[in-house]
Protein backbone atom coordinates (compact mmCIF):
# COMPACT_ATOMS: atom_id res chain seq x y z
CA UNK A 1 116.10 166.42 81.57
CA UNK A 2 118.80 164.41 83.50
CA UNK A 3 121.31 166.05 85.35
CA UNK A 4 125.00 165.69 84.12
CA UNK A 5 127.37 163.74 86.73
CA UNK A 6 129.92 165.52 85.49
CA UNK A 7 128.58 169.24 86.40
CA UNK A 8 130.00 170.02 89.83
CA UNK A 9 129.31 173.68 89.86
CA UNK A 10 126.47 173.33 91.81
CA UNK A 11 127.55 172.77 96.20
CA UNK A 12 125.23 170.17 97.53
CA UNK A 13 126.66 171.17 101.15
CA UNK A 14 127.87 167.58 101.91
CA UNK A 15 131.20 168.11 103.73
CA UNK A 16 132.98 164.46 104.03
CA UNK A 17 135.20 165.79 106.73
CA UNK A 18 132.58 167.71 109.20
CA UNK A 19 131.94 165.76 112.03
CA UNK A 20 128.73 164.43 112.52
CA UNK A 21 126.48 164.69 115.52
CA UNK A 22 124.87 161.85 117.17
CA UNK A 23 122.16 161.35 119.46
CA UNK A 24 122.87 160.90 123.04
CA UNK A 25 120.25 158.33 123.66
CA UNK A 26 122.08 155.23 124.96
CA UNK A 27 122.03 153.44 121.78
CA UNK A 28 125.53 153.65 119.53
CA UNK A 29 124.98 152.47 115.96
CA UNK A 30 128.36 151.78 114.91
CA UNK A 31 127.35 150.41 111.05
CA UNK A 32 128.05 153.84 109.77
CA UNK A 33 131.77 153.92 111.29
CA UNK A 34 135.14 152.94 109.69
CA UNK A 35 136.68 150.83 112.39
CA UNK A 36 139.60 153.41 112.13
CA UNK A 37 136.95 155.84 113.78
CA UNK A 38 135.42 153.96 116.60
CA UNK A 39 138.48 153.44 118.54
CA UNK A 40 137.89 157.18 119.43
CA UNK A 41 134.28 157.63 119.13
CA UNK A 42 133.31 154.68 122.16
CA UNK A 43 135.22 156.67 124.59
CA UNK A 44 134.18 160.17 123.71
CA UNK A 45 130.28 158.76 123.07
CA UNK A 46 130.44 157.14 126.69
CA UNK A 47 131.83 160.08 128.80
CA UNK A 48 128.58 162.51 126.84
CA UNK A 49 125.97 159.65 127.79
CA UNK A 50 127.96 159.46 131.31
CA UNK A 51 127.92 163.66 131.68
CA UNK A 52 124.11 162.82 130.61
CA UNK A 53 123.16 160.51 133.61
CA UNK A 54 122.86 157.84 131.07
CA UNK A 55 124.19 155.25 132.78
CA UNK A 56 122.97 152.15 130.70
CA UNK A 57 125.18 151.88 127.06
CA UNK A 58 123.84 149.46 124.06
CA UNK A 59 126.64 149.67 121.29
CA UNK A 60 125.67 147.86 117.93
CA UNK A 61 128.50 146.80 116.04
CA UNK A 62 126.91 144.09 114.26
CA UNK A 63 128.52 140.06 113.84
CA UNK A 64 130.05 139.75 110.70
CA UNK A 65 133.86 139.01 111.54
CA UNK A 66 133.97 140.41 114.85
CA UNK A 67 136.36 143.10 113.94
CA UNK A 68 134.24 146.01 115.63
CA UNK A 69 133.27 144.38 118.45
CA UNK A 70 137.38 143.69 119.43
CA UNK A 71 137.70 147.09 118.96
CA UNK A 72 134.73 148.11 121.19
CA UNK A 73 135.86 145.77 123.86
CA UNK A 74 139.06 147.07 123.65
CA UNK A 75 138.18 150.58 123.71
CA UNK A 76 135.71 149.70 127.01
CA UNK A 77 138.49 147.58 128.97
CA UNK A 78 141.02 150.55 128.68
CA UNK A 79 138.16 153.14 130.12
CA UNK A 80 137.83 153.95 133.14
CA UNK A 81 135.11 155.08 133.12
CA UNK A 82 133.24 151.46 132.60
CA UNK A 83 131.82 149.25 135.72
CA UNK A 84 131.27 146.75 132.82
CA UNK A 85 130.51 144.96 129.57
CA UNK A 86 128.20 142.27 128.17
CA UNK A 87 127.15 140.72 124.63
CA UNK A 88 123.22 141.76 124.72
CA UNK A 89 120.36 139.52 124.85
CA UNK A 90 118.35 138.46 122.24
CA UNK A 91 115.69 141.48 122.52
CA UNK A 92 118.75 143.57 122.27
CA UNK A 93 121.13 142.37 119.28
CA UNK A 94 122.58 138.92 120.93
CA UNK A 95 126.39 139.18 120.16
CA UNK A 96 125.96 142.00 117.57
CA UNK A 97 125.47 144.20 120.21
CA UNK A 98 127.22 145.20 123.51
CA UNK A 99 125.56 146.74 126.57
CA UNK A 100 127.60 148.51 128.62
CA UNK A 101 127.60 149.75 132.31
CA UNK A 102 129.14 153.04 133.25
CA UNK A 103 129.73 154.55 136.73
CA UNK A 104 128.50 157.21 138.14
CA UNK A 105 129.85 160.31 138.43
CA UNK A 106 130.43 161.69 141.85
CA UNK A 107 130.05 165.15 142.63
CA UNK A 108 133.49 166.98 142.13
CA UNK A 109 135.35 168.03 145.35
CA UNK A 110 136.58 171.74 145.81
């Protein structure tokens, strides 16, 4: 027996809203993203990895148009907390990916 599409009694638990959690690995996947969400998400992704000691960033955002990657470059020339940026080489996505450098933190002075 089927199940009716039209029975939505039963709560699968999928909340569209709740935020999701990512790995902090060093490796941003952006595919999943609207653009209207990564303006936001680059900056607070970098400053976990950075917290992390991760140091070394590779953000995917694919080639099609290029619409993502102006928005990550934008996003990483406004932060301050980037050394730098790059298009990654061919083992790492060519120009569908962008590493990125961060600085390290220094020790907080009291």
């Amino acid at each position: 027996m089927r199940p009716d599409p039209e029975d939505d009694d039963e709560d699968d638990g999928f909340d569209p809203e709740a935020p999701v959690e990512l790995p902090i690995d060093g490796v941003l996947d952006l595919h999943a993203f609207r653009p209207s969400e990564v303006k936001e998400l680059v900056p607070e992704y970098l400053a976990e990895c950075r917290a992390r000691g991760i140091l070394e960033v590779r953000i995917i955002h694919g080639k099609g148009q290029g619409t993502l990657r102006r928005i990550v470059h934008a996003a990483l020339d406004r932060s301050e907390l980037v050394q730098g940026y790059r298009s990654a080489g061919h083992g790492s996505g060519g120009w569908g990916a962008t590493l990125v450098d961060l600085l390290p933190q220094t020790p907080d002075k009291e």
